[in-house]
Protein backbone atom coordinates (compact mmCIF):
# COMPACT_ATOMS: atom_id res chain seq x y z
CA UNK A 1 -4.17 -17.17 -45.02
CA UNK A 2 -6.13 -19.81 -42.58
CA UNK A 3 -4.33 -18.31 -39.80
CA UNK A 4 -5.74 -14.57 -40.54
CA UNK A 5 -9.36 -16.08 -41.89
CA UNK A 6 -8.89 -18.39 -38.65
CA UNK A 7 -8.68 -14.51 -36.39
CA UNK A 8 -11.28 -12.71 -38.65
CA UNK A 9 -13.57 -15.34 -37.72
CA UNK A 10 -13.26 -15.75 -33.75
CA UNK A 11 -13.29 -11.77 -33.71
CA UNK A 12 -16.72 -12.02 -35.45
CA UNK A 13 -18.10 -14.46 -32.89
CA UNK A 14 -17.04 -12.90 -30.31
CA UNK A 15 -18.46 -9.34 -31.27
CA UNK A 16 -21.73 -11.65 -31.93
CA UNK A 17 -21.45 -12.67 -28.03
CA UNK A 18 -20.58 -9.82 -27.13
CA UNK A 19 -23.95 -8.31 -28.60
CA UNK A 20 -25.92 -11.20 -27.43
CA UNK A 21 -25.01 -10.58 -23.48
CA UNK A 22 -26.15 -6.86 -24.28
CA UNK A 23 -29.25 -8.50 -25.49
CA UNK A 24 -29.85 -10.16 -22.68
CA UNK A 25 -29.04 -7.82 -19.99
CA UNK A 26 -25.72 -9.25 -19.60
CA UNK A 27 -22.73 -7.08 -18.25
CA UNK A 28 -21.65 -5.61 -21.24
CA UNK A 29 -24.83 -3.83 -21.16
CA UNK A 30 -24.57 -2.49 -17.65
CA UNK A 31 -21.06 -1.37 -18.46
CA UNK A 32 -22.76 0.59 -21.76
CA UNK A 33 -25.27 2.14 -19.40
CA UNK A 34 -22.53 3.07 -16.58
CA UNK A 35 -20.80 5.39 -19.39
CA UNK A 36 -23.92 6.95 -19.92
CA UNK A 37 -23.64 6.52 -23.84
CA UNK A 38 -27.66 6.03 -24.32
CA UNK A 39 -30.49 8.23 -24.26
CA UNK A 40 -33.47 6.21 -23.78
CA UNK A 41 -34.57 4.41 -20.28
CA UNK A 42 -33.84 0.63 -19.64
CA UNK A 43 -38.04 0.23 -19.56
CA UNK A 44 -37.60 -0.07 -23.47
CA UNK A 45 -35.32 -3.15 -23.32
CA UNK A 46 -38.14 -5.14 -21.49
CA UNK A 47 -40.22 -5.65 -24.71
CA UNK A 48 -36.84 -6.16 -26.72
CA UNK A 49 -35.98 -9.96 -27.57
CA UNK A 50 -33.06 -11.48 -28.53
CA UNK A 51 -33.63 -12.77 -32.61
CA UNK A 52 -33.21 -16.13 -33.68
CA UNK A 53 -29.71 -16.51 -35.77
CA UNK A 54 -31.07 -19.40 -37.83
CA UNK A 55 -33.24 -16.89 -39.78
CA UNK A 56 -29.86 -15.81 -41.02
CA UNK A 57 -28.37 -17.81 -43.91
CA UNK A 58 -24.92 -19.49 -42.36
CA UNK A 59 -24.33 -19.60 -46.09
CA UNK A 60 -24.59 -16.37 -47.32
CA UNK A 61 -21.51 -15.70 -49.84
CA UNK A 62 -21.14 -11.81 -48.91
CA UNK A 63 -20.02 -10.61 -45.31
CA UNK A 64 -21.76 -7.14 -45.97
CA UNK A 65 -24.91 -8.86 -47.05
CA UNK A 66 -25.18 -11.45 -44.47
CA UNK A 67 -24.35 -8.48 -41.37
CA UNK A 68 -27.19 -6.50 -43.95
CA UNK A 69 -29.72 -9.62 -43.46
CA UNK A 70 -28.84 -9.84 -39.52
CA UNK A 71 -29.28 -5.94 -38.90
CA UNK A 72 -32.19 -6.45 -40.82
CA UNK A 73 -33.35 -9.06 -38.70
CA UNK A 74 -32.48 -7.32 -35.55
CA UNK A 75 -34.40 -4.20 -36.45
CA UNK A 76 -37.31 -6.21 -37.28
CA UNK A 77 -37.80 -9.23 -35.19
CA UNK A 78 -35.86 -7.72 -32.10
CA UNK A 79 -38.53 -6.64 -30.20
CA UNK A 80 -41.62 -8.64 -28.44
CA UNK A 81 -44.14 -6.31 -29.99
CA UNK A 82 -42.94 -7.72 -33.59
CA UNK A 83 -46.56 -9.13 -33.56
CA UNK A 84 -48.47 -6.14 -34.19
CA UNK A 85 -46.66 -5.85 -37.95
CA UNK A 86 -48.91 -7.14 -39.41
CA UNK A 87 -51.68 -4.48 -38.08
CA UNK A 88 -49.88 -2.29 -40.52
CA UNK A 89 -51.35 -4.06 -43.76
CA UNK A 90 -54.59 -4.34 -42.25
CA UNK A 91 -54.99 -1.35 -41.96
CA UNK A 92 -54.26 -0.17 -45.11
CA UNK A 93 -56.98 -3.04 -46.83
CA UNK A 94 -59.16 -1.83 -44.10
CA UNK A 95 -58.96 1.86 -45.47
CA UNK A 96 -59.26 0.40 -48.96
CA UNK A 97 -62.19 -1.32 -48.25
CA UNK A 98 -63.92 1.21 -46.46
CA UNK A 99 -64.39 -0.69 -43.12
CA UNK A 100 -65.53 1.39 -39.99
CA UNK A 101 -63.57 4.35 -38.45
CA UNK A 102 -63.11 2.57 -35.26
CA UNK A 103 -61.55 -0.66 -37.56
CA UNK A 104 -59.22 1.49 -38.94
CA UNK A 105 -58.21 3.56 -36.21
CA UNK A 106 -57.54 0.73 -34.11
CA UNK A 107 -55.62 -1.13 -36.33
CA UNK A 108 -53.51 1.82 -37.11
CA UNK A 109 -52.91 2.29 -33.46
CA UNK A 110 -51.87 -1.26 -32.96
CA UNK A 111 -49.67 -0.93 -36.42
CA UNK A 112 -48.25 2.26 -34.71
CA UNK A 113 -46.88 0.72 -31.35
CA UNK A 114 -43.82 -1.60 -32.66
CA UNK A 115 -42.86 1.30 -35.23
CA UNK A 116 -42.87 3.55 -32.31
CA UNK A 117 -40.69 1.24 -29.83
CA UNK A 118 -38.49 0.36 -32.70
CA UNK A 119 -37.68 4.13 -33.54
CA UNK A 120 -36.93 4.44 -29.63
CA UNK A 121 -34.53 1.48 -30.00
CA UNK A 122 -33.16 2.67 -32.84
CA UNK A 123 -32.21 6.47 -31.30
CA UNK A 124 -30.62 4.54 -28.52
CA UNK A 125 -28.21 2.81 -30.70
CA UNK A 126 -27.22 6.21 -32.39
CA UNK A 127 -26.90 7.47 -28.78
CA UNK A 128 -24.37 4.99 -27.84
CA UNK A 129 -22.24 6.82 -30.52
CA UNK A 130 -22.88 10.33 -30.02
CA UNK A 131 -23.55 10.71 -26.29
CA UNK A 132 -26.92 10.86 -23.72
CA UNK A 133 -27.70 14.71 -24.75
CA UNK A 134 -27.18 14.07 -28.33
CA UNK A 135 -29.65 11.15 -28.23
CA UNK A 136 -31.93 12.63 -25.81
CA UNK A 137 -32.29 15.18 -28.52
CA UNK A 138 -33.17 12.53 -31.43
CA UNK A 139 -35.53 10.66 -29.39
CA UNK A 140 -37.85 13.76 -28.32
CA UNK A 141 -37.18 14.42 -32.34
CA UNK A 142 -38.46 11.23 -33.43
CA UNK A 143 -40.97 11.35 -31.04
CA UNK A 144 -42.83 14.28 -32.05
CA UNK A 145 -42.58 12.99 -35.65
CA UNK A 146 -45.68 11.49 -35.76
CA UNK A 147 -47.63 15.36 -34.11
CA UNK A 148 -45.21 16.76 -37.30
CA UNK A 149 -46.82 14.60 -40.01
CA UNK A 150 -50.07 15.05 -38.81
CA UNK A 151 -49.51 18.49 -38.95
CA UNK A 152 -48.76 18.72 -42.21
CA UNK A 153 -51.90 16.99 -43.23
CA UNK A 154 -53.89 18.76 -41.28
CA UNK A 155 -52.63 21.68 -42.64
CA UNK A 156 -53.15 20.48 -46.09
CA UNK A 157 -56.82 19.69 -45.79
CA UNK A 158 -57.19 23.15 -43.82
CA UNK A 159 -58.42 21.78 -40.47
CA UNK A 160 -56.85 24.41 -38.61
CA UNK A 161 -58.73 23.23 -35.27
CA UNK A 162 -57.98 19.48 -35.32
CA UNK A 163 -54.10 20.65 -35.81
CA UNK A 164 -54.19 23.08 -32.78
CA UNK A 165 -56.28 20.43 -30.52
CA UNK A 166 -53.59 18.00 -31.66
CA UNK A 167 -50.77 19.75 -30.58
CA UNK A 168 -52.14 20.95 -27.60
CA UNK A 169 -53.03 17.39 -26.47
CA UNK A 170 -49.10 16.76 -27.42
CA UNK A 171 -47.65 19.20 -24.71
CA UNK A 172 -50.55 18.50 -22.15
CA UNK A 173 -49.58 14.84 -22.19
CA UNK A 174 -45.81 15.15 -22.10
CA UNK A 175 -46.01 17.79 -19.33
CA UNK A 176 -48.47 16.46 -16.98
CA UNK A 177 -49.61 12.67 -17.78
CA UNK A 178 -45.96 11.52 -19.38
CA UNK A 179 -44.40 13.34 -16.22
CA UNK A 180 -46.54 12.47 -13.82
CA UNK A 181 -46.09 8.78 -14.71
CA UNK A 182 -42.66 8.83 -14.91
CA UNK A 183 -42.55 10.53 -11.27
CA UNK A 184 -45.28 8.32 -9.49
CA UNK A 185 -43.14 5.30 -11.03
CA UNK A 186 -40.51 6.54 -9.77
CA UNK A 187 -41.54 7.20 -6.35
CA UNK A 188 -43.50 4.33 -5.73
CA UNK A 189 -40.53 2.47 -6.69
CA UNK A 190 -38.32 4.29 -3.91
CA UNK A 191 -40.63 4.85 -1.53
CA UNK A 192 -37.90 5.44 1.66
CA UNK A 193 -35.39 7.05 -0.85
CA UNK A 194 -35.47 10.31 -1.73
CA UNK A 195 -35.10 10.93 -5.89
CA UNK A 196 -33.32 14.00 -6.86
CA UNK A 197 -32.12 15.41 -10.11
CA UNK A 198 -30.77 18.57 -11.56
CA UNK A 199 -33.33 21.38 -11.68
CA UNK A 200 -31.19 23.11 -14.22
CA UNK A 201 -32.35 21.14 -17.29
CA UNK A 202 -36.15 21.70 -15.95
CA UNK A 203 -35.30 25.46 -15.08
CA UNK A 204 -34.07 25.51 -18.84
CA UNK A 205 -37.11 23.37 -20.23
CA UNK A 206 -39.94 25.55 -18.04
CA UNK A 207 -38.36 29.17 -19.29
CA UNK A 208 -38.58 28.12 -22.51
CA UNK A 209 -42.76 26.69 -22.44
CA UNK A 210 -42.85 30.13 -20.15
CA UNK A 211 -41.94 32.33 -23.46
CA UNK A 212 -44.20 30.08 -25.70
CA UNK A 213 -46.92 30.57 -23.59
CA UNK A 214 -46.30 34.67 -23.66
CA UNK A 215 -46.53 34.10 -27.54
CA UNK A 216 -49.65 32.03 -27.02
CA UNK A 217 -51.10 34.45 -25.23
CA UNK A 218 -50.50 37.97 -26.62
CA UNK A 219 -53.00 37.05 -29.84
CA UNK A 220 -55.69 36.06 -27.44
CA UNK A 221 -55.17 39.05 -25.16
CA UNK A 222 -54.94 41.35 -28.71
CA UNK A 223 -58.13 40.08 -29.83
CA UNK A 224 -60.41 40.47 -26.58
CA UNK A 225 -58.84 43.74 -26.24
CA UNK A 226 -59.91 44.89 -29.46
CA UNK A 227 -63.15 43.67 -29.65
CA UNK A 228 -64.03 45.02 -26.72
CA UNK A 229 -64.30 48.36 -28.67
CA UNK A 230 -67.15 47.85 -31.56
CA UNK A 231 -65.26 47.98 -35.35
CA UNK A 232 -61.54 48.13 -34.28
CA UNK A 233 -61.07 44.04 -34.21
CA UNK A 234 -59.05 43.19 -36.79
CA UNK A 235 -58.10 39.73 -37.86
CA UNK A 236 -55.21 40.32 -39.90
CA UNK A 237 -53.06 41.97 -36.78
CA UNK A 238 -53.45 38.49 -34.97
CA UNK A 239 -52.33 36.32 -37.80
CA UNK A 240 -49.70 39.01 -38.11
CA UNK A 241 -48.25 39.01 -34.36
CA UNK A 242 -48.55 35.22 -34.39
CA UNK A 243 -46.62 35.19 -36.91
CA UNK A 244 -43.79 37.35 -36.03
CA UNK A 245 -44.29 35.54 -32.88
CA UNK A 246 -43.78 32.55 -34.40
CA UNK A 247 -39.89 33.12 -35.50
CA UNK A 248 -39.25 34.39 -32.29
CA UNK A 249 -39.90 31.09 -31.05
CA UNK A 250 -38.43 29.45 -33.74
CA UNK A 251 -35.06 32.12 -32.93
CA UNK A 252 -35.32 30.81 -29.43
CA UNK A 253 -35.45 27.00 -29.99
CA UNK A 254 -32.44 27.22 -32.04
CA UNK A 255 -30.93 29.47 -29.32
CA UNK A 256 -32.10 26.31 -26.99
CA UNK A 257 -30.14 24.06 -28.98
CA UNK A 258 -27.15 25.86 -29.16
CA UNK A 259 -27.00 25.99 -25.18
CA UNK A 260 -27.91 21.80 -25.14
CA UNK A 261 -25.37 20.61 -27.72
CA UNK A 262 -22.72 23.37 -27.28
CA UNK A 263 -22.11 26.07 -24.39
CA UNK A 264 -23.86 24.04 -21.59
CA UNK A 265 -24.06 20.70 -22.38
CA UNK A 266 -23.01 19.38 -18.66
CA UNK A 267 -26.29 20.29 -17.95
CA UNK A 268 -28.27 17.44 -19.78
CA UNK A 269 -25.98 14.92 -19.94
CA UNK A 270 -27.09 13.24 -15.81
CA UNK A 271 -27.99 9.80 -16.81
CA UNK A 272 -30.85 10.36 -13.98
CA UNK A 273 -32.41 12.92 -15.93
CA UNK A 274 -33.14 11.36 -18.63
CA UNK A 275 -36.88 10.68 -18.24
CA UNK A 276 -37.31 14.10 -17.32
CA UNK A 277 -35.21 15.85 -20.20
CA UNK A 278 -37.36 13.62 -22.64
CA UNK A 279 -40.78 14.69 -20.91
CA UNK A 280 -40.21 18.33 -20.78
CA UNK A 281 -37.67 18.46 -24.49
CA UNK A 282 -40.97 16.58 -25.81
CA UNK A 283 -43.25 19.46 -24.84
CA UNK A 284 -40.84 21.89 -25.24
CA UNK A 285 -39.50 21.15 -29.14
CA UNK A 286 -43.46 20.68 -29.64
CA UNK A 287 -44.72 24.37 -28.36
CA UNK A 288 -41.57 25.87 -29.44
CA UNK A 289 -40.67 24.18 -32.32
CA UNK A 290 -43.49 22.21 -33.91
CA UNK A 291 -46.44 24.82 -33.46
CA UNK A 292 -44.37 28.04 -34.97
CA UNK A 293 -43.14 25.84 -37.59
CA UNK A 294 -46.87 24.83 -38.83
CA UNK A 295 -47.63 28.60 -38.52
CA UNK A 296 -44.65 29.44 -40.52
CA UNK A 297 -45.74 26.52 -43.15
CA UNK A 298 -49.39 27.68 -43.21
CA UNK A 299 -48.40 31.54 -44.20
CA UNK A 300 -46.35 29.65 -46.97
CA UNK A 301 -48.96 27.66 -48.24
CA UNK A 302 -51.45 30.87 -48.16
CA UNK A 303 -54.02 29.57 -45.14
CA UNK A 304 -54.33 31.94 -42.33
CA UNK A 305 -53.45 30.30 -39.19
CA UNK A 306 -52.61 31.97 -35.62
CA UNK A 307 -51.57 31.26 -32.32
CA UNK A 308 -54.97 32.36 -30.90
CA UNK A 309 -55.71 28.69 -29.28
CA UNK A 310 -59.09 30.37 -27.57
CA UNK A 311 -59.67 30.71 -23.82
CA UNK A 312 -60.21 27.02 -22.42
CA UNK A 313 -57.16 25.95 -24.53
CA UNK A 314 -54.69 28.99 -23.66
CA UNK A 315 -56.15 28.91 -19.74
CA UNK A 316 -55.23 24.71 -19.44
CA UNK A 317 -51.84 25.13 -21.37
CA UNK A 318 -50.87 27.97 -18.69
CA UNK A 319 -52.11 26.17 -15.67
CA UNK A 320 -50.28 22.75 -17.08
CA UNK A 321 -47.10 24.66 -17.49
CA UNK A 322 -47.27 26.81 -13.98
CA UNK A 323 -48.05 23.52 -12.12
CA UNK A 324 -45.38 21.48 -14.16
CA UNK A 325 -43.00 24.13 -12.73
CA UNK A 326 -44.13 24.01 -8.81
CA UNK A 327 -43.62 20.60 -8.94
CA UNK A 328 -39.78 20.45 -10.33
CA UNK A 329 -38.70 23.90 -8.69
CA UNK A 330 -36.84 21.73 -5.90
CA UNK A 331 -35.05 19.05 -7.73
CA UNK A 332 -36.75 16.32 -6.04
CA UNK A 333 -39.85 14.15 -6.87
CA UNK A 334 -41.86 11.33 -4.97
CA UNK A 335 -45.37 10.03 -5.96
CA UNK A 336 -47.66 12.54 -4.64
CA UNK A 337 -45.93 14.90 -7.57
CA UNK A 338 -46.88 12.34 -9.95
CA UNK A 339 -50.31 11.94 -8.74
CA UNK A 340 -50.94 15.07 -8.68
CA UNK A 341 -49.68 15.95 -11.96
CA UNK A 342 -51.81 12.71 -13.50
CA UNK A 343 -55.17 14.05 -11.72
CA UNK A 344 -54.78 17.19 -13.74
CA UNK A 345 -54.74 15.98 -16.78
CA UNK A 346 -57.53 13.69 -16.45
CA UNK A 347 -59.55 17.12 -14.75
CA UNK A 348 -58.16 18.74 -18.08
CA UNK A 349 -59.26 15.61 -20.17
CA UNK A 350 -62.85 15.38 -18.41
CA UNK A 351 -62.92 19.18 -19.41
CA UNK A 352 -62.51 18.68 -23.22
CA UNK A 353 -64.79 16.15 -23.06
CA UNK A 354 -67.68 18.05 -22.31
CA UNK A 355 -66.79 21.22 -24.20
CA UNK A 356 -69.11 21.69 -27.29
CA UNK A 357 -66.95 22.67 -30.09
CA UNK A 358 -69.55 24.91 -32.47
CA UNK A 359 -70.13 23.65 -35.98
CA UNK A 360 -70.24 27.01 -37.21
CA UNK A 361 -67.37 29.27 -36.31
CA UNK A 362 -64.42 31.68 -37.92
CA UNK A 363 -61.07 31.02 -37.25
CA UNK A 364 -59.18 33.79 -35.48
CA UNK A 365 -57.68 34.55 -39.16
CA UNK A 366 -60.46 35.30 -40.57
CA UNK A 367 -61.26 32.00 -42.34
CA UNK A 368 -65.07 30.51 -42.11
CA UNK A 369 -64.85 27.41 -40.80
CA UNK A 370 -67.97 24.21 -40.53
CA UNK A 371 -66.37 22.46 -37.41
CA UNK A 372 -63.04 21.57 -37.31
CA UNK A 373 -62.87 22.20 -40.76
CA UNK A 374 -61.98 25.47 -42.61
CA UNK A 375 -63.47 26.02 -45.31
């Protein structure tokens, strides 16, 4: 009995070392990242920290509870950004109190950072398990949980505009100011190496916005082309297209999928492709995924909404994704990619800026809306 209680315990401390070396960047960690079982970047582990123990009772009487209170603690207190938790409250008293706007959207944002980086860590242990593509998959998932949920609410409270300028802001960031910081990074980083990756993942990824913008396009084309003739513009044949458009998209994504996890998954699995499979899969799952889906849930819910994103917002999507595509069509990058990509979007952001959006317009469904709000 002492002898086997004697074992159990010198296994557990040294599966505790063991953990704390990968904590600290030991060499259990680089032999974890040489196998390629992770999906997220080793820029996340510089805000992680290793947790103090002693917050841990030694004297806990259960071994489930006590690894239960250390997971806990890992989970919680395992990052240097564990300091923002309490923005989290504050903002909720701050919205109960009715403070200022800019109170309460700051303090969300700051509440909103640790969450965010401890989702990332937390996709990253689940990738150690199931593989690089696997995870790669779960954190552009997780990611684009936050566009999803406010999506929903939008959709809800019928501000059909403030969803579609949400999710276009989404994809526009992931393509061109998410890439074009990971490349300029990159590059200035290596400036006398040459960085090269796989083009076939962003071959795959740029087909793929290619079709969503085709579906993004066709009810803006449909409706200039028939009001161009007086009385023949008809609302409902937009919201109907988009919507048949819609679970084409939705078809292809889980076509995508398919071809990631199953027939070709060799392709995504390069360990030094992983910032750019979680760039473009962000901004892909988003425009193929996310925006059918809330089209899909808004024909469910009875409130008319389309894939007619208007002129200026169709026009940057197309000239985000066409550039996005130049610039990885010969599997290598440097930092005059990344520069350029990072000047667009701030041209792109600069534009939206300035653009009026009229307080009294109709959706392209047919709803009156004040704003960004349909009525």
């Amino acid at each position: 009995m002492d002898s086997s209680s004697s074992n159990d315990h010198h296994q557990q401390k040294e599966v505790t070392a063991n953990w704390m070396n990968m904590e600290n960047g030991g060499s259990s960690c680089k032999e974890i990242w040489s196998t390629g079982k992770t999906a997220q970047n080793v820029s996340s582990s510089m805000v992680r920290k290793k947790s103090d123990p002693v917050l841990v009772p030694s004297n806990a009487r259960f071994r489930l509870f006590r690894q239960f209170l250390a997971n806990l603690q890992e989970v919680v207190l395992g990052t240097k950004l564990a300091l923002l938790f309490p923005a989290i409250p504050l903002a909720i008293v701050a919205d109960s109190y009715k403070f200022g706007r800019p109170w309460i959207f700051a303090l969300s944002l700051l509440g909103l950072t640790p969450l965010a980086e401890r989702v990332s860590f937390l996709t990253e242990q689940i990738a150690y398990f199931t593989g690089p593509t696997v995870g790669g998959l779960l954190n552009a998932t997780c990611g684009n949980a936050t566009e999803l949920i406010i999506a929903l609410f939008a959709l809800y409270q019928k501000k059909i505009n403030v969803l579609k300028y949400s999710l276009l802001g989404s994809i526009l960031s992931n393509l061109l100011l998410v890439l074009g910081s990971s490349l300029l990074c990159g590059g200035l980083a290596n400036l006398r190496k040459e960085q090269r990756y796989d083009r076939k993942q962003a071959d795959v990824n740029s087909l793929l916005l290619l079709l969503g913008l085709l579906c993004h396009m066709l009810p803006l084309m449909l409706r200039y082309a028939s009001s161009s003739t007086p009385g023949i513009f008809n609302a409902d044949s937009t919201l109907q297209l988009s919507r048949g458009s819609s679970i084409v998209m939705l078809v292809s994504y889980i076509a995508y999928i398919f071809f990631q996890l199953k027939t070709h998954r060799q392709i995504f699995e390069s360990q030094e492709d992983i910032s750019l499979g979680v760039a473009l899969g962000s901004a892909t799952q988003i425009s193929m995924f996310v925006v059918p889906s809330c089209v899909i849930i808004a024909w469910i819910m009875g409130i008319s909404m389309d894939l007619d994103f208007s002129l200026l917002q169709t026009g940057t999507l197309a000239f985000s994704i066409i550039i996005t595509a130049f610039t990885l069509q010969d599997g290598t990058s440097h930092y005059m990619k990344g520069v350029v990509l990072c000047l667009c979007y701030i041209v792109i952001a600069a534009c939206f800026f300035v653009d009026k959006i009229p307080q009294n317009t109709v959706n392209a469904g047919g709803t009156p809306s004040s704003g960004v709000l349909a009525a």
